[in-house]
Protein backbone atom coordinates (compact mmCIF):
# COMPACT_ATOMS: atom_id res chain seq x y z
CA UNK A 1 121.79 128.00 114.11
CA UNK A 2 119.52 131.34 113.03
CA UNK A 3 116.32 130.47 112.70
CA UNK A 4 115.67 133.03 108.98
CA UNK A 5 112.20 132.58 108.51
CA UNK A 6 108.71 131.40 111.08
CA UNK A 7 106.47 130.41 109.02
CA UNK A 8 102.80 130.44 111.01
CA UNK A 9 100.01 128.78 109.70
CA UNK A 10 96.31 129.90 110.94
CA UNK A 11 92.82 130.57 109.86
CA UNK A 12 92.44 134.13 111.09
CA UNK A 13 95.60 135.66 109.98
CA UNK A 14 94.62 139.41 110.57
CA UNK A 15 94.10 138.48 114.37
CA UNK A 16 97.49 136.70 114.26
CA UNK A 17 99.18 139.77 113.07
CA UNK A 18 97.32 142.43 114.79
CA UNK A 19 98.38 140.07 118.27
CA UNK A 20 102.21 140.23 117.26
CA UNK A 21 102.45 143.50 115.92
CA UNK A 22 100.97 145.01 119.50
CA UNK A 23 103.34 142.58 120.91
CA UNK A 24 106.59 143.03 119.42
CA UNK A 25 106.26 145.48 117.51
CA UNK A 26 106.54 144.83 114.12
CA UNK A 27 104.68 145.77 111.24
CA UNK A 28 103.42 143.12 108.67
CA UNK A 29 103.28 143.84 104.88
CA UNK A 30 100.60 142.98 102.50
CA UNK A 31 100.16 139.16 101.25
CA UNK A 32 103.36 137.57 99.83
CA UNK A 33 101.93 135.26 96.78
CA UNK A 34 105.32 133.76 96.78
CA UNK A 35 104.92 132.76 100.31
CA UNK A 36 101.75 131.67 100.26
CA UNK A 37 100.12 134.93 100.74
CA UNK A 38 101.87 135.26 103.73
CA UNK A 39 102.08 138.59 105.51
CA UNK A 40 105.44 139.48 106.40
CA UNK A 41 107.27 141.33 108.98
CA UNK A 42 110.96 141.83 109.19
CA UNK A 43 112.56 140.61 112.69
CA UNK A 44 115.82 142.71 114.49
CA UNK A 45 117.82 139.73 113.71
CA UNK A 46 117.41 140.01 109.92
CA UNK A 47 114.80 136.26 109.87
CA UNK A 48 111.30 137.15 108.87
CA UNK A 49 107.92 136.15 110.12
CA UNK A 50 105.20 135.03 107.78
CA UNK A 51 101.87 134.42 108.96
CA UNK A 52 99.17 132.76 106.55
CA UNK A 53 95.94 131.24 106.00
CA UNK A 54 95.95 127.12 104.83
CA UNK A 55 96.49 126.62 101.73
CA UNK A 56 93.96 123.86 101.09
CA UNK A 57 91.67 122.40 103.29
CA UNK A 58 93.61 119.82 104.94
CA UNK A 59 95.79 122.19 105.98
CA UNK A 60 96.41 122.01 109.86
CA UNK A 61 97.41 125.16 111.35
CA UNK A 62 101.33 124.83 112.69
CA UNK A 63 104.08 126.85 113.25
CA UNK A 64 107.34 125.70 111.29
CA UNK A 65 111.03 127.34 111.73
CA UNK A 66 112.96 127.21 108.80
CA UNK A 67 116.70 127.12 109.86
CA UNK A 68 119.45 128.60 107.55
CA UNK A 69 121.71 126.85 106.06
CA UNK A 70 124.77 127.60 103.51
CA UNK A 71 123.88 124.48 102.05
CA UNK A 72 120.54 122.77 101.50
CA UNK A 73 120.88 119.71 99.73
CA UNK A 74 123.64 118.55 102.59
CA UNK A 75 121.41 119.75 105.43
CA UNK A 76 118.14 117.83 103.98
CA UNK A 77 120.36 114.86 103.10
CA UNK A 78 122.22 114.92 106.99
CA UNK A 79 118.72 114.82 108.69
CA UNK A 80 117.20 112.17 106.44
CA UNK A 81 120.05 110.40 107.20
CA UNK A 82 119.30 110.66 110.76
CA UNK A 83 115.53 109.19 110.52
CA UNK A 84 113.44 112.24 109.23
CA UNK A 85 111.23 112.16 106.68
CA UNK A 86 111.06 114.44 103.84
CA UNK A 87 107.82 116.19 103.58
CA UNK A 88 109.00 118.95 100.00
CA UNK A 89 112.32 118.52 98.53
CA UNK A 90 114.15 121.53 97.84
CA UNK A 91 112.42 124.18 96.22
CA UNK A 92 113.49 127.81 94.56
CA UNK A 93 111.02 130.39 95.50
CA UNK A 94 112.05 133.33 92.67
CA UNK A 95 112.87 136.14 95.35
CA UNK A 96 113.75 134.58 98.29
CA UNK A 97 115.75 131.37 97.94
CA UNK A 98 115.56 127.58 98.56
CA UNK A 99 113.09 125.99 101.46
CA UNK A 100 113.20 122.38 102.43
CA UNK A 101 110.78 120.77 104.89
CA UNK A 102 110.96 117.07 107.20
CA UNK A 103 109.51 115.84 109.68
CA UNK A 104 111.46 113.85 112.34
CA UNK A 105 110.02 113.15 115.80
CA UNK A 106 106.08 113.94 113.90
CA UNK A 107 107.37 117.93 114.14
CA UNK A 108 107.59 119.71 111.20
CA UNK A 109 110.64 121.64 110.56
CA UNK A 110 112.16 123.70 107.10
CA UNK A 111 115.83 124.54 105.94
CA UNK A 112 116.13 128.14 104.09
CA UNK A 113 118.97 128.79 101.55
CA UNK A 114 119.22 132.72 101.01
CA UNK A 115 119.77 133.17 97.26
């Protein structure tokens, strides 16, 4: 399993980044509006890191892998059929390709299906 993009969810986003890029360094790109206004950094292993602000106000800061997969509609169904629940159905983000998200085990995870 490749884990293609970290999503990382957290008021202060420029303290986030700034903390990572001195850390690994990488170098994040302006706010992805597609993403959430994400800012972006490309990883060695080709996955990408996205670190943003909530998106509403209920919003709890997390950190959620999204795991690739060739197929999303079989992954989502294979772990609903083990007991998670599905928190977004499959969606096409113009760009970038197809997330899912469930929760199993109260931990959020996501599926990613490149384009």
């Amino acid at each position: 399993m490749q884990i293609h993009y970290l999503e990382i969810v957290k008021k202060d986003v420029e303290a986030v980044c700034a903390a990572y890029a001195a850390t690994g360094g990488i170098s994040f790109g302006e706010p992805d509006a597609m993403l959430g206004n994400a800012r972006t950094a490309a990883l060695p292993d080709g996955g990408i890191i996205g670190i943003r602000a909530p998106m509403h106000e209920a919003e709890e800061p997390i950190i959620r892998p999204y795991w690739l997969v060739d197929d999303i509609n079989t992954a989502l169904a294979a772990a609903l059929k083990s007991g998670a629940e599905e928190a977004h159905p499959p969606l096409e983000i113009p760009g970038h390709g197809t997330f899912a998200i469930y929760i199993q085990g109260g931990v959020h995870h996501g599926l990613w299906q490149r384009l």
